[in-house]
PDB file of N, CA and C in Angstrom:
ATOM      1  N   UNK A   1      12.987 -31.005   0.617  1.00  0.00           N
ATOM      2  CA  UNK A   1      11.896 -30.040   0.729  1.00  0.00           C
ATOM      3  C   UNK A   1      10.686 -30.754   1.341  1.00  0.00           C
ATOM      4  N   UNK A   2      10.164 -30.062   2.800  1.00  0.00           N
ATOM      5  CA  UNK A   2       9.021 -31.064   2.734  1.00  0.00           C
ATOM      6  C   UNK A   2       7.995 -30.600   2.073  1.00  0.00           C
ATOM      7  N   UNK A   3       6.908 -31.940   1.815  1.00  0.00           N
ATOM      8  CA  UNK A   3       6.011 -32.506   1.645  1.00  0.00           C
ATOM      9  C   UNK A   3       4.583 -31.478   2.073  1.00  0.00           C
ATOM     10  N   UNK A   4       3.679 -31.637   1.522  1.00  0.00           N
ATOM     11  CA  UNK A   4       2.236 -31.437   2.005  1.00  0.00           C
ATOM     12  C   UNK A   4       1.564 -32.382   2.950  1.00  0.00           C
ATOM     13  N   UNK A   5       2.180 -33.429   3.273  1.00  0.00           N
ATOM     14  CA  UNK A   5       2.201 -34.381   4.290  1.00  0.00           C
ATOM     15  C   UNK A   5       3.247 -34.302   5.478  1.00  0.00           C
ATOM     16  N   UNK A   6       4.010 -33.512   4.976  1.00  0.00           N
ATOM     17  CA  UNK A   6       5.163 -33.503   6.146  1.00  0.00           C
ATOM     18  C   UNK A   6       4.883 -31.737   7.158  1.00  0.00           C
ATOM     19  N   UNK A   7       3.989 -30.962   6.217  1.00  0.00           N
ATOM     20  CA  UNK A   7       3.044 -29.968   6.575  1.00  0.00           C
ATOM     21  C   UNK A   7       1.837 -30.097   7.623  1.00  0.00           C
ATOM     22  N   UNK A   8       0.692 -31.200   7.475  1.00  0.00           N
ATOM     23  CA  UNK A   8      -0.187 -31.510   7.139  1.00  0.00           C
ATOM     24  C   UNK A   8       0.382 -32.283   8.951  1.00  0.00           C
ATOM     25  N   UNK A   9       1.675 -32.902   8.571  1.00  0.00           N
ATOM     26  CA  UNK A   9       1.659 -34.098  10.138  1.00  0.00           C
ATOM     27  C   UNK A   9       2.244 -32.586  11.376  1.00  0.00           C
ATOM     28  N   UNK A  10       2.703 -31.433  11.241  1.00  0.00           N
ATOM     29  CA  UNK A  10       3.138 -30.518  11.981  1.00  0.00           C
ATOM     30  C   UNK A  10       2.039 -30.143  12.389  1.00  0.00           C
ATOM     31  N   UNK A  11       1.486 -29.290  11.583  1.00  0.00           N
ATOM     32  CA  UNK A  11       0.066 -29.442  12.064  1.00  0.00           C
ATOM     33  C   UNK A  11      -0.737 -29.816  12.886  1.00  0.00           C
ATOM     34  N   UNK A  12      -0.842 -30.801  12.607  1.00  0.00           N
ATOM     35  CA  UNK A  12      -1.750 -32.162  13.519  1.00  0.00           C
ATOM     36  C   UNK A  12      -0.524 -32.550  14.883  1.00  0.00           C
ATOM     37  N   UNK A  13       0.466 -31.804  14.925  1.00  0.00           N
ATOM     38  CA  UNK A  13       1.318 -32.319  16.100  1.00  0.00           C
ATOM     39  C   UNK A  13       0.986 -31.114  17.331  1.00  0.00           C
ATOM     40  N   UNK A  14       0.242 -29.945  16.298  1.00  0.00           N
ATOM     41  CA  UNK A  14       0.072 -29.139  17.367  1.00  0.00           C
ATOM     42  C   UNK A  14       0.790 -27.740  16.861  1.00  0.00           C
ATOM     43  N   UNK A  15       1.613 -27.269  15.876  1.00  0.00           N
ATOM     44  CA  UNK A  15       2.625 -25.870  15.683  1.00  0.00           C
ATOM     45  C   UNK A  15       2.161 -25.357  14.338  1.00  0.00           C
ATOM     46  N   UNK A  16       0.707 -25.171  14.787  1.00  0.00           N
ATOM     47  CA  UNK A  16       0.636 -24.314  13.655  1.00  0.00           C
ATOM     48  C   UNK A  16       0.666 -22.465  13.884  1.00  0.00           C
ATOM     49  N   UNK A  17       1.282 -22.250  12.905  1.00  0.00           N
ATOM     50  CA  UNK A  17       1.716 -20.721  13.146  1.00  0.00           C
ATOM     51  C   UNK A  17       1.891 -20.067  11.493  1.00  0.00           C
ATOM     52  N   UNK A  18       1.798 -18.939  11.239  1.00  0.00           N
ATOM     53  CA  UNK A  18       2.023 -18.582  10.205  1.00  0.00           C
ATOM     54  C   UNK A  18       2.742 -18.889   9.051  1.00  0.00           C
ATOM     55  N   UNK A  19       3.625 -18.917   9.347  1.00  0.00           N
ATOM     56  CA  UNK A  19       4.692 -19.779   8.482  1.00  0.00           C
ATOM     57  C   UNK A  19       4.710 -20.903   7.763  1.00  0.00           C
ATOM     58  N   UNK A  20       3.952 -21.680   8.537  1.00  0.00           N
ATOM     59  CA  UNK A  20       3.468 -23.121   8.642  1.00  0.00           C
ATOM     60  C   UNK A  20       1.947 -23.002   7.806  1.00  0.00           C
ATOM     61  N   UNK A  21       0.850 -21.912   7.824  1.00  0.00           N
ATOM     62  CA  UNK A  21      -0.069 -21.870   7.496  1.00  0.00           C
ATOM     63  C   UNK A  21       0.336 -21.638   5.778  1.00  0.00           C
ATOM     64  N   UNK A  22       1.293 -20.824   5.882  1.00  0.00           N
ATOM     65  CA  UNK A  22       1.969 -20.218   4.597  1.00  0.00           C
ATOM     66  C   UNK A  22       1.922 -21.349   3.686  1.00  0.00           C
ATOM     67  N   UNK A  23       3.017 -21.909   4.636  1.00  0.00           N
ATOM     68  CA  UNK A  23       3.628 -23.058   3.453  1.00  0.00           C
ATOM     69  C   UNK A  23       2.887 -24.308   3.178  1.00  0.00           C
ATOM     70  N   UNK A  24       1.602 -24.249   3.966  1.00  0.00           N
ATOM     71  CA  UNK A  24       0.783 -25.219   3.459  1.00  0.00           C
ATOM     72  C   UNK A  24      -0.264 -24.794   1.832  1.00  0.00           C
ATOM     73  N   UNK A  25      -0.551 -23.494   2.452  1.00  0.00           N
ATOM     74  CA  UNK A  25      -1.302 -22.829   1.186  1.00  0.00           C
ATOM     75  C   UNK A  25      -0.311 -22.698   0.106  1.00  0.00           C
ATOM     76  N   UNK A  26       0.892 -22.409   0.188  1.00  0.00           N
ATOM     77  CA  UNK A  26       1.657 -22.222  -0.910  1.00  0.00           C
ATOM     78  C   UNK A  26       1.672 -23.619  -1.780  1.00  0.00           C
ATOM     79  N   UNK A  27       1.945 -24.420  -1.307  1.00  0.00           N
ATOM     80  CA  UNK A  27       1.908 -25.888  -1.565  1.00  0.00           C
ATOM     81  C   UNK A  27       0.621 -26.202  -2.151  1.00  0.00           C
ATOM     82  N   UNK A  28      -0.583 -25.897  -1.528  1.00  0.00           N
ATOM     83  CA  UNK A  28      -1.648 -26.797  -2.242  1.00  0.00           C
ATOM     84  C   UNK A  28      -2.418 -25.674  -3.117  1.00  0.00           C
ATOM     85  N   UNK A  29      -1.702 -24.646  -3.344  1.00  0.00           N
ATOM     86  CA  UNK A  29      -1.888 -23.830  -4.894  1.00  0.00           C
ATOM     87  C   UNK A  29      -1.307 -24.260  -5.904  1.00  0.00           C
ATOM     88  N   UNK A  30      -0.142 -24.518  -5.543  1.00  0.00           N
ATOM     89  CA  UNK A  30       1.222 -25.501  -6.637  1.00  0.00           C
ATOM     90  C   UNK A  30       0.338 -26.850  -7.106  1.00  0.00           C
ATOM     91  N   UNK A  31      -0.355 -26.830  -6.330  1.00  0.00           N
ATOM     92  CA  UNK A  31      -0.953 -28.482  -6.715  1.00  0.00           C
ATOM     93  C   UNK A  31      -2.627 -28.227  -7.467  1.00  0.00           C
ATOM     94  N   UNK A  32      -2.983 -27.082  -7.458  1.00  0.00           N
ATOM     95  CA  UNK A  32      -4.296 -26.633  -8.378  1.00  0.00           C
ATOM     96  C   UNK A  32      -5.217 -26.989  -7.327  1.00  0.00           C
ATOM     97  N   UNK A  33      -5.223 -26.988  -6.187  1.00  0.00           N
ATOM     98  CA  UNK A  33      -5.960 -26.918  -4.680  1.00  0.00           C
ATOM     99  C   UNK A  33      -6.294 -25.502  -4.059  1.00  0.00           C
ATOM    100  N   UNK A  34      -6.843 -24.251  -4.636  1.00  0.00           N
ATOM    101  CA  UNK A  34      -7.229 -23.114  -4.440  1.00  0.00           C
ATOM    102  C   UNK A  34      -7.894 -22.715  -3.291  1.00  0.00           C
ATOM    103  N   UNK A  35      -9.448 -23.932  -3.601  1.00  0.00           N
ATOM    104  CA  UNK A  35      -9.842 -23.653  -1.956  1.00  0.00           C
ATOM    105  C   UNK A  35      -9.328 -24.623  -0.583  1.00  0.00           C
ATOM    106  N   UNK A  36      -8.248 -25.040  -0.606  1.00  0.00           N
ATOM    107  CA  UNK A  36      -7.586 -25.382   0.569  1.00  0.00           C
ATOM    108  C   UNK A  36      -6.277 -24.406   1.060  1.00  0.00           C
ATOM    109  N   UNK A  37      -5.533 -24.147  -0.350  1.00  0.00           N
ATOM    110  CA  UNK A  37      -4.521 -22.600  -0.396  1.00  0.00           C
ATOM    111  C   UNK A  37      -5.497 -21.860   0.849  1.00  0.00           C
ATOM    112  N   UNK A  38      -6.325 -21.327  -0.014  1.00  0.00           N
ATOM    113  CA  UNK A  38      -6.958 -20.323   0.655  1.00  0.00           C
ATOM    114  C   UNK A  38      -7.554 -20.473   2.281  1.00  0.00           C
ATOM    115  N   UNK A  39      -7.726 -21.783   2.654  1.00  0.00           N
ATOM    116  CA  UNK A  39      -8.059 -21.484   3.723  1.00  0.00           C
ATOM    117  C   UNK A  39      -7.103 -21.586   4.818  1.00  0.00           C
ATOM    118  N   UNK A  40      -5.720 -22.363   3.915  1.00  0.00           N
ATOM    119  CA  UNK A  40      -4.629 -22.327   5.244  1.00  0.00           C
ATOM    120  C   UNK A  40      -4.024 -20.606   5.232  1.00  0.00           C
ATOM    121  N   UNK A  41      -4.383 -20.124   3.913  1.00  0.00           N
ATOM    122  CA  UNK A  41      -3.753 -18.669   4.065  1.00  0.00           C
ATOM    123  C   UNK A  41      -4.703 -17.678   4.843  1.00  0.00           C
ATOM    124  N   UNK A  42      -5.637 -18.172   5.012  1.00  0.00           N
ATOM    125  CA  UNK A  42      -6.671 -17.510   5.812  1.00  0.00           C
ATOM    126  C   UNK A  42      -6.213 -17.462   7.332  1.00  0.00           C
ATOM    127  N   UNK A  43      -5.831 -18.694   7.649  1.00  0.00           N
ATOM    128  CA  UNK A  43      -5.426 -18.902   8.651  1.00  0.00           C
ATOM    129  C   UNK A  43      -3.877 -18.381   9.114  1.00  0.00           C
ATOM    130  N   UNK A  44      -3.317 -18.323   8.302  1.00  0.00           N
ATOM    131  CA  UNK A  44      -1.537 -17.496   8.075  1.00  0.00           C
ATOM    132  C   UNK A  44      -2.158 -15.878   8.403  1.00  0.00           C
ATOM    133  N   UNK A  45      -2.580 -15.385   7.770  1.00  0.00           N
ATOM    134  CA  UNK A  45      -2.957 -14.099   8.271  1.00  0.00           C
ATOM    135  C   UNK A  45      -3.772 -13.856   9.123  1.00  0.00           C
ATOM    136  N   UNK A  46      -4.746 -14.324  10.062  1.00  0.00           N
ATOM    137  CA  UNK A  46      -5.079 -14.743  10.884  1.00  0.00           C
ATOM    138  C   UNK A  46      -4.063 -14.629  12.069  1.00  0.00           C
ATOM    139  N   UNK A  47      -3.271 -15.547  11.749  1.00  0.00           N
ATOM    140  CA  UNK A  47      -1.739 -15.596  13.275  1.00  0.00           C
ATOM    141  C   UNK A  47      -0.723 -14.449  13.170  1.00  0.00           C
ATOM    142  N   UNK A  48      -0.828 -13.836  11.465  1.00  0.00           N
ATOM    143  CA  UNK A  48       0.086 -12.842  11.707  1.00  0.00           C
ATOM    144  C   UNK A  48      -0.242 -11.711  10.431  1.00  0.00           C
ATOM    145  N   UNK A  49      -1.503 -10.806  10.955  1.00  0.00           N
ATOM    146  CA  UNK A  49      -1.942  -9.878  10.241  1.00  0.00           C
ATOM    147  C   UNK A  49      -1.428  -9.007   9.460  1.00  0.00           C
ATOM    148  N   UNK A  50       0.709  -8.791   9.524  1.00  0.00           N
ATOM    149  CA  UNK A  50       1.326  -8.255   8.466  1.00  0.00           C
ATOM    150  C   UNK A  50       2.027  -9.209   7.918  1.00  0.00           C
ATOM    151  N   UNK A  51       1.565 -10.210   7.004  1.00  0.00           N
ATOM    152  CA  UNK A  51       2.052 -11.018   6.897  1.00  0.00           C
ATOM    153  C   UNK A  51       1.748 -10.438   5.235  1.00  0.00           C
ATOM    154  N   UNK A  52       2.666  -9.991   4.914  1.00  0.00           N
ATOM    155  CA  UNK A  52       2.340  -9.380   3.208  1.00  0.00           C
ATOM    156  C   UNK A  52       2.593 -10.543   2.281  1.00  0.00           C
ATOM    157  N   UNK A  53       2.873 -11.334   2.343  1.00  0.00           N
ATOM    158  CA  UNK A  53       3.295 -12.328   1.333  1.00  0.00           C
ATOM    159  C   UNK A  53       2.042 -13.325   1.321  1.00  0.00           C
ATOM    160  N   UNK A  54       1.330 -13.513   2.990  1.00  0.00           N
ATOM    161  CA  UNK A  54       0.366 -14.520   2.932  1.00  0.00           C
ATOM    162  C   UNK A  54      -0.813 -13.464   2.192  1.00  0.00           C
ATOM    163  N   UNK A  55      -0.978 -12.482   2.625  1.00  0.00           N
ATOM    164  CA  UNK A  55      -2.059 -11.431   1.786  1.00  0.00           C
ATOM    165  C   UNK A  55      -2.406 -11.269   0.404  1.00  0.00           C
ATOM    166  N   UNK A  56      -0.832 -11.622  -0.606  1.00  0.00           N
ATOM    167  CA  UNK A  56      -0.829 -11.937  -1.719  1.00  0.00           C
ATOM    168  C   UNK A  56      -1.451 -13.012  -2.284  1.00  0.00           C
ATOM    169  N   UNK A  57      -0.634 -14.143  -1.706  1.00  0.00           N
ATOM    170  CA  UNK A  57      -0.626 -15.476  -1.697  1.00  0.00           C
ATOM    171  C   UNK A  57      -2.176 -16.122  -1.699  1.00  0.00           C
ATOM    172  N   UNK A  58      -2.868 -15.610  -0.812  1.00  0.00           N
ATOM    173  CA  UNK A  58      -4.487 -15.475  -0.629  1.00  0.00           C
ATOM    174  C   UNK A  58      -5.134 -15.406  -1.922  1.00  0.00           C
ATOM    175  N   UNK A  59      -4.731 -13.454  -1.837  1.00  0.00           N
ATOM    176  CA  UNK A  59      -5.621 -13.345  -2.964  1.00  0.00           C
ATOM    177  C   UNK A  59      -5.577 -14.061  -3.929  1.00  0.00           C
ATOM    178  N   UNK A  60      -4.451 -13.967  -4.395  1.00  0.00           N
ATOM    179  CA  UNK A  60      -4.521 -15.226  -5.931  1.00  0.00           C
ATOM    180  C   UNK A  60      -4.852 -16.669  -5.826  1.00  0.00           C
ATOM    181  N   UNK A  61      -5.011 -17.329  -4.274  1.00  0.00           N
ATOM    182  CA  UNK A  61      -6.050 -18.371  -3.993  1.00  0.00           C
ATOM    183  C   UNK A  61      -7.462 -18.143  -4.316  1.00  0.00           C
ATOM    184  N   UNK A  62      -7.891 -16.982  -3.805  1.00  0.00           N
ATOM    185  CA  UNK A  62      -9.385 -16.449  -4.293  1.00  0.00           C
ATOM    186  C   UNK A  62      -9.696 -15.873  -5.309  1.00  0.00           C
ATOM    187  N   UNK A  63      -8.694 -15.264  -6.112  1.00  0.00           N
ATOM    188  CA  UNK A  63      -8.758 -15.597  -7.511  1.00  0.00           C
ATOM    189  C   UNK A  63      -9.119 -16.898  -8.121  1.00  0.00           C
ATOM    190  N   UNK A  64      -8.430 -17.682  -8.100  1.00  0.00           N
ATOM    191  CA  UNK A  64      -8.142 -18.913  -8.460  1.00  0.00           C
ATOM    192  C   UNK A  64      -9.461 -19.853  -8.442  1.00  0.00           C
ATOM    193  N   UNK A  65     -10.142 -19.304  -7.193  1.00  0.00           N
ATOM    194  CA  UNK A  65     -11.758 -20.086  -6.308  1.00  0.00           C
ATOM    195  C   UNK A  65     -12.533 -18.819  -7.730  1.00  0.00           C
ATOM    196  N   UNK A  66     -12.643 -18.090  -7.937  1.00  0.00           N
ATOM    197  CA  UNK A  66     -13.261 -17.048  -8.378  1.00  0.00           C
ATOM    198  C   UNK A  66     -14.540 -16.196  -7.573  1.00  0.00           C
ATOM    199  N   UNK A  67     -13.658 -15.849  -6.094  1.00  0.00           N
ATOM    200  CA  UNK A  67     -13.941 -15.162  -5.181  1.00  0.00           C
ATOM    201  C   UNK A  67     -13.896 -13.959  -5.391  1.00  0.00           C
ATOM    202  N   UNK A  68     -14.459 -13.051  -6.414  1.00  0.00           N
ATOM    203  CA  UNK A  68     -13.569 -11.842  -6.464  1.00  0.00           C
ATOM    204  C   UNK A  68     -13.697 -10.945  -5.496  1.00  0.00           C
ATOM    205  N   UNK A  69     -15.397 -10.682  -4.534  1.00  0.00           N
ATOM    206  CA  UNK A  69     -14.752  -9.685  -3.510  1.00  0.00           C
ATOM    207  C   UNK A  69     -14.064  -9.842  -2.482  1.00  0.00           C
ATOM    208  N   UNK A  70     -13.811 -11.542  -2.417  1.00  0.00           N
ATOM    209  CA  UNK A  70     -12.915 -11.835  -1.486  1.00  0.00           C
ATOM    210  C   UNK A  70     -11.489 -11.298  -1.658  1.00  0.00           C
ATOM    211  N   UNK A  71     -11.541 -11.771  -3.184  1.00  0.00           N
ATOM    212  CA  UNK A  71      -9.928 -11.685  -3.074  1.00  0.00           C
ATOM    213  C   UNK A  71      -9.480 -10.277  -3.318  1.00  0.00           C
ATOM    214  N   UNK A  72     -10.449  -9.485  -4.054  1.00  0.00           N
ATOM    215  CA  UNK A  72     -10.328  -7.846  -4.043  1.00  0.00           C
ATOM    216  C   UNK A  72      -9.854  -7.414  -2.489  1.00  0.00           C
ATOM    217  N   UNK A  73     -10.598  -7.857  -1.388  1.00  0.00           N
ATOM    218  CA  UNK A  73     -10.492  -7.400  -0.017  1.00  0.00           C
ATOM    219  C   UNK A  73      -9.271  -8.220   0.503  1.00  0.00           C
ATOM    220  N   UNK A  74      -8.728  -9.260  -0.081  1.00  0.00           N
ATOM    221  CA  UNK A  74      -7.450  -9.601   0.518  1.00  0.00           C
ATOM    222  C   UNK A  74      -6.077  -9.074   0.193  1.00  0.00           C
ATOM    223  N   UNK A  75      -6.058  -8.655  -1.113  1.00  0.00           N
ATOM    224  CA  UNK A  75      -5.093  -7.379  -2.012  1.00  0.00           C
ATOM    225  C   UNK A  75      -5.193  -6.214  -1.382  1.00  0.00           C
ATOM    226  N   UNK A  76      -6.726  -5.816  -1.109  1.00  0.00           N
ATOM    227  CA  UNK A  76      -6.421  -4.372  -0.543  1.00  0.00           C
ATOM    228  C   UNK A  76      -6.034  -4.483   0.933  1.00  0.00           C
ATOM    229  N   UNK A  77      -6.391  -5.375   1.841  1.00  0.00           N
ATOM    230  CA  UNK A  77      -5.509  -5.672   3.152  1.00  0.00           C
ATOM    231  C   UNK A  77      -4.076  -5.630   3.117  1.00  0.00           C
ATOM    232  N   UNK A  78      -3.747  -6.142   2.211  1.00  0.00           N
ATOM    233  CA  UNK A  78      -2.003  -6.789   1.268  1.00  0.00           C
ATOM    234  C   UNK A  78      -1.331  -5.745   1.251  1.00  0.00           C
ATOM    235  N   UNK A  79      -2.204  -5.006   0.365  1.00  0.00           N
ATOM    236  CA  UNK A  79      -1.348  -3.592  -0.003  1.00  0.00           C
ATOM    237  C   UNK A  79      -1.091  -2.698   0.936  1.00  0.00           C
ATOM    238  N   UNK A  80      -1.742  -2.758   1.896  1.00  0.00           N
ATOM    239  CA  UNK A  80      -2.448  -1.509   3.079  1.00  0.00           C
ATOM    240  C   UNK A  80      -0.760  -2.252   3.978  1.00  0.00           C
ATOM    241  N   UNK A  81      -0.779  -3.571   4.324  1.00  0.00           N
ATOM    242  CA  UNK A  81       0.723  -4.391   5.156  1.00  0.00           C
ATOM    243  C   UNK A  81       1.452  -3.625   4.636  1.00  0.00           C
ATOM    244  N   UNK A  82       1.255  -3.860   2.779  1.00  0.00           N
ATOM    245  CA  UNK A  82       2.890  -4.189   2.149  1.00  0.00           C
ATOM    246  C   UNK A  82       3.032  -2.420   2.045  1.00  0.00           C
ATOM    247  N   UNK A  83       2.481  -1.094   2.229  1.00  0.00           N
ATOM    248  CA  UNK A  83       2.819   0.097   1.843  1.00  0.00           C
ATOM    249  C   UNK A  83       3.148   0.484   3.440  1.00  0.00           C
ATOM    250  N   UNK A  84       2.469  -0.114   4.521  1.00  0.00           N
ATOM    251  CA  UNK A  84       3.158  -0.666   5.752  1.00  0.00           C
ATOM    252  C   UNK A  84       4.136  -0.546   6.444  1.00  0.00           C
ATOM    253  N   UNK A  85       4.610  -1.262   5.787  1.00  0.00           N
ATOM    254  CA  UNK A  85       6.114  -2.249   6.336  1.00  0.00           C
ATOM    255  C   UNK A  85       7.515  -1.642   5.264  1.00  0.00           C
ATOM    256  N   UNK A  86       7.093  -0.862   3.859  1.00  0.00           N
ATOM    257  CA  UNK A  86       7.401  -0.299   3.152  1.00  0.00           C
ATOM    258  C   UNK A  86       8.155  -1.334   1.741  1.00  0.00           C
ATOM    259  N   UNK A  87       7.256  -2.127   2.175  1.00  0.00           N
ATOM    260  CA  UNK A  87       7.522  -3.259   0.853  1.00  0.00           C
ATOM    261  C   UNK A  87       6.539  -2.590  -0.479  1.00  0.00           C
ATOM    262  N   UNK A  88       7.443  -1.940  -1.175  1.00  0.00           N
ATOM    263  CA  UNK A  88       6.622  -1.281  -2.331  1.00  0.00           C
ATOM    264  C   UNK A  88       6.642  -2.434  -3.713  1.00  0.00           C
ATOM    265  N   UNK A  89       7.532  -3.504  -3.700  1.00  0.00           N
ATOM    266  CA  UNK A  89       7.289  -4.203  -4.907  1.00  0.00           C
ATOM    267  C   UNK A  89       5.986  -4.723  -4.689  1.00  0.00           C
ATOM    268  N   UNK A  90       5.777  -5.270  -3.239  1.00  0.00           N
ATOM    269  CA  UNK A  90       4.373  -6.324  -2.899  1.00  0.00           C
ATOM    270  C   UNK A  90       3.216  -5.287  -3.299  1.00  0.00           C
ATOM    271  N   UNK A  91       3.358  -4.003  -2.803  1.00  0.00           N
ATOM    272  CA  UNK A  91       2.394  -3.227  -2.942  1.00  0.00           C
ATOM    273  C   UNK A  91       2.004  -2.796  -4.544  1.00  0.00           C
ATOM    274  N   UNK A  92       2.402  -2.951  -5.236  1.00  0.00           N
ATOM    275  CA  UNK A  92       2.863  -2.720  -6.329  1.00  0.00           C
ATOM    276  C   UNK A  92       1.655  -3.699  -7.120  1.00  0.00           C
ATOM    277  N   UNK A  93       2.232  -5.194  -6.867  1.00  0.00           N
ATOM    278  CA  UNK A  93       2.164  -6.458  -7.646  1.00  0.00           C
ATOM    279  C   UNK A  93       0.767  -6.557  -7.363  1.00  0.00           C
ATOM    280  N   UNK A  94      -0.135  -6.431  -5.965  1.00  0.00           N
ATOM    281  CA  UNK A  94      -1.148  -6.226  -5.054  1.00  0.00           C
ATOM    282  C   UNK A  94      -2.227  -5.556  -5.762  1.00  0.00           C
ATOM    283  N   UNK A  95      -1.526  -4.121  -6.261  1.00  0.00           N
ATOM    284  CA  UNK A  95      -2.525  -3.616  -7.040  1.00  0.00           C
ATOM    285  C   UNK A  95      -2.655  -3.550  -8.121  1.00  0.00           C
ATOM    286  N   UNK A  96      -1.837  -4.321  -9.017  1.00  0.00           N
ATOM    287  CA  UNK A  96      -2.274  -4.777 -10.259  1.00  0.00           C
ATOM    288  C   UNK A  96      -3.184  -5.470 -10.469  1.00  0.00           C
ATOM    289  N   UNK A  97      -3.132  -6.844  -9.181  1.00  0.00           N
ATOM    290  CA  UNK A  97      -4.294  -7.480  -9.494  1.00  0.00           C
ATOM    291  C   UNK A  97      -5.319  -7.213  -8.928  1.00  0.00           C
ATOM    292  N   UNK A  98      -5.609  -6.057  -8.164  1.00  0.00           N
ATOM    293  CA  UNK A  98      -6.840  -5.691  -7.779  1.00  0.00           C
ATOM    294  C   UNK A  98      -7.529  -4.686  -8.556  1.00  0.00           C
ATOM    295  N   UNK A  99      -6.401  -4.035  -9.359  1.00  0.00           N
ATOM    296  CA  UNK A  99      -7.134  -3.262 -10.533  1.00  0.00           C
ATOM    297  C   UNK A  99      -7.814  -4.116 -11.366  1.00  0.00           C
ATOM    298  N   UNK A 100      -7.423  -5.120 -11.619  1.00  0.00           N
ATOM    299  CA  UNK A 100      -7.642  -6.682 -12.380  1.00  0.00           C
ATOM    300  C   UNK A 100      -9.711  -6.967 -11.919  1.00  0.00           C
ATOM    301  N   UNK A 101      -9.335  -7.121 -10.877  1.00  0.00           N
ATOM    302  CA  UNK A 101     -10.917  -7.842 -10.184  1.00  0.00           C
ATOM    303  C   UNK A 101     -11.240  -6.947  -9.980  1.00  0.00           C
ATOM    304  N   UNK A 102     -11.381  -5.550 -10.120  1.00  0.00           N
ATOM    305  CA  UNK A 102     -11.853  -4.675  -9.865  1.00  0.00           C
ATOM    306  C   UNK A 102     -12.598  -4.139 -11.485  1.00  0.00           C
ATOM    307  N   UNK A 103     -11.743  -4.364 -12.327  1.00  0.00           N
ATOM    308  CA  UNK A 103     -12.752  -4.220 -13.886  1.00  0.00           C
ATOM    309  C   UNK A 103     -13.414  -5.203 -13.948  1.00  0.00           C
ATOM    310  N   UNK A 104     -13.273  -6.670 -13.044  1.00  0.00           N
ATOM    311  CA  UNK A 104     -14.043  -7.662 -13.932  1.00  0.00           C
ATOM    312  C   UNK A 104     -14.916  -7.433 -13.366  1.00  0.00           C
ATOM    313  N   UNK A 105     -15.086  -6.921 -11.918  1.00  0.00           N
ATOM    314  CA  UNK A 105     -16.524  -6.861 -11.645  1.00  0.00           C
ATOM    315  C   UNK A 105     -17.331  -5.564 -11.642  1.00  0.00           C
ATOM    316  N   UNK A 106     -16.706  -4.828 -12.624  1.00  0.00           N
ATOM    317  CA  UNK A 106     -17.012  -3.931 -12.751  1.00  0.00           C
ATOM    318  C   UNK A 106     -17.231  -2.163 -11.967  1.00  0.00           C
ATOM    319  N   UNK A 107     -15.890  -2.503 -11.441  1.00  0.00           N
ATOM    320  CA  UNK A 107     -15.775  -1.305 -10.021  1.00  0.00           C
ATOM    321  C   UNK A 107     -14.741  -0.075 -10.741  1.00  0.00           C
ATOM    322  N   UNK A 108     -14.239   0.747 -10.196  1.00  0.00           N
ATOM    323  CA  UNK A 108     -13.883   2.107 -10.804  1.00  0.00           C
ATOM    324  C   UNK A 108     -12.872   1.684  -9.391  1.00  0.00           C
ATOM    325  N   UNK A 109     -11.674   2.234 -10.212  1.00  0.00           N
ATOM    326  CA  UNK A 109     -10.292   1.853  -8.652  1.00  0.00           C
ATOM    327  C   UNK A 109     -10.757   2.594  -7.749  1.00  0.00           C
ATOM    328  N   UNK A 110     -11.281   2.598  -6.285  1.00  0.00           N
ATOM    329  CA  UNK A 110     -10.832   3.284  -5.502  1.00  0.00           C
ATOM    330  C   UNK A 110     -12.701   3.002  -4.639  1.00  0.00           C
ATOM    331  N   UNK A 111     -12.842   1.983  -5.465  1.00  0.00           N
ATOM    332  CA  UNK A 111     -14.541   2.231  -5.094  1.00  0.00           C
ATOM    333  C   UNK A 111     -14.223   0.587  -3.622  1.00  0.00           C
TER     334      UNK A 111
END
């Protein structure tokens, strides 16, 4: 399996692309690295705007930062892909946790 270094040297070789942005953020969430997750997933959706998994993946990076209208606005992007593309579990999972940051900061769903 690679590495966050074996990520990190692709990268720097020049191929970064979604996938690649993915699996860097996925990786340095695993490692309690939130605001670096978040900015390679920034960059994953960025290269590929239905990218429902990086949309998730995000938000719960900006969760994690305790971004909440960030990450409120990266769920509702998420959900908007994942009802999309007709991925209803993502859409699903998406708005649980935006119902989530949406009481903590005190919003009414739909606001």
């Amino acid at each position: 399996m690679p590495s966050i270094a074996d990520f990190e040297a692709m990268l720097a070789a020049g191929r970064d692309n979604a996938l690649l942005r993915f699996s860097l953020g996925n990786e340095y969430l695993k490692q309690g690295n939130a605001a670096k997750a978040a900015a390679h997933l920034s960059r994953a959706v960025e290269h590929d705007p239905k990218y429902s998994a990086a949309w998730k993946l995000l938000g719960r990076a900006l969760t994690d930062t305790e971004a909440w209208p960030e990450a409120l606005a990266a769920y509702q992007q998420g959900i908007a892909v994942a009802e999309a593309r007709g991925d209803k579990q993502a859409a699903k999972e998406m708005s649980v946790f935006a119902r989530r940051i949406q009481k903590q900061l005190g919003l009414k769903s739909g606001d």
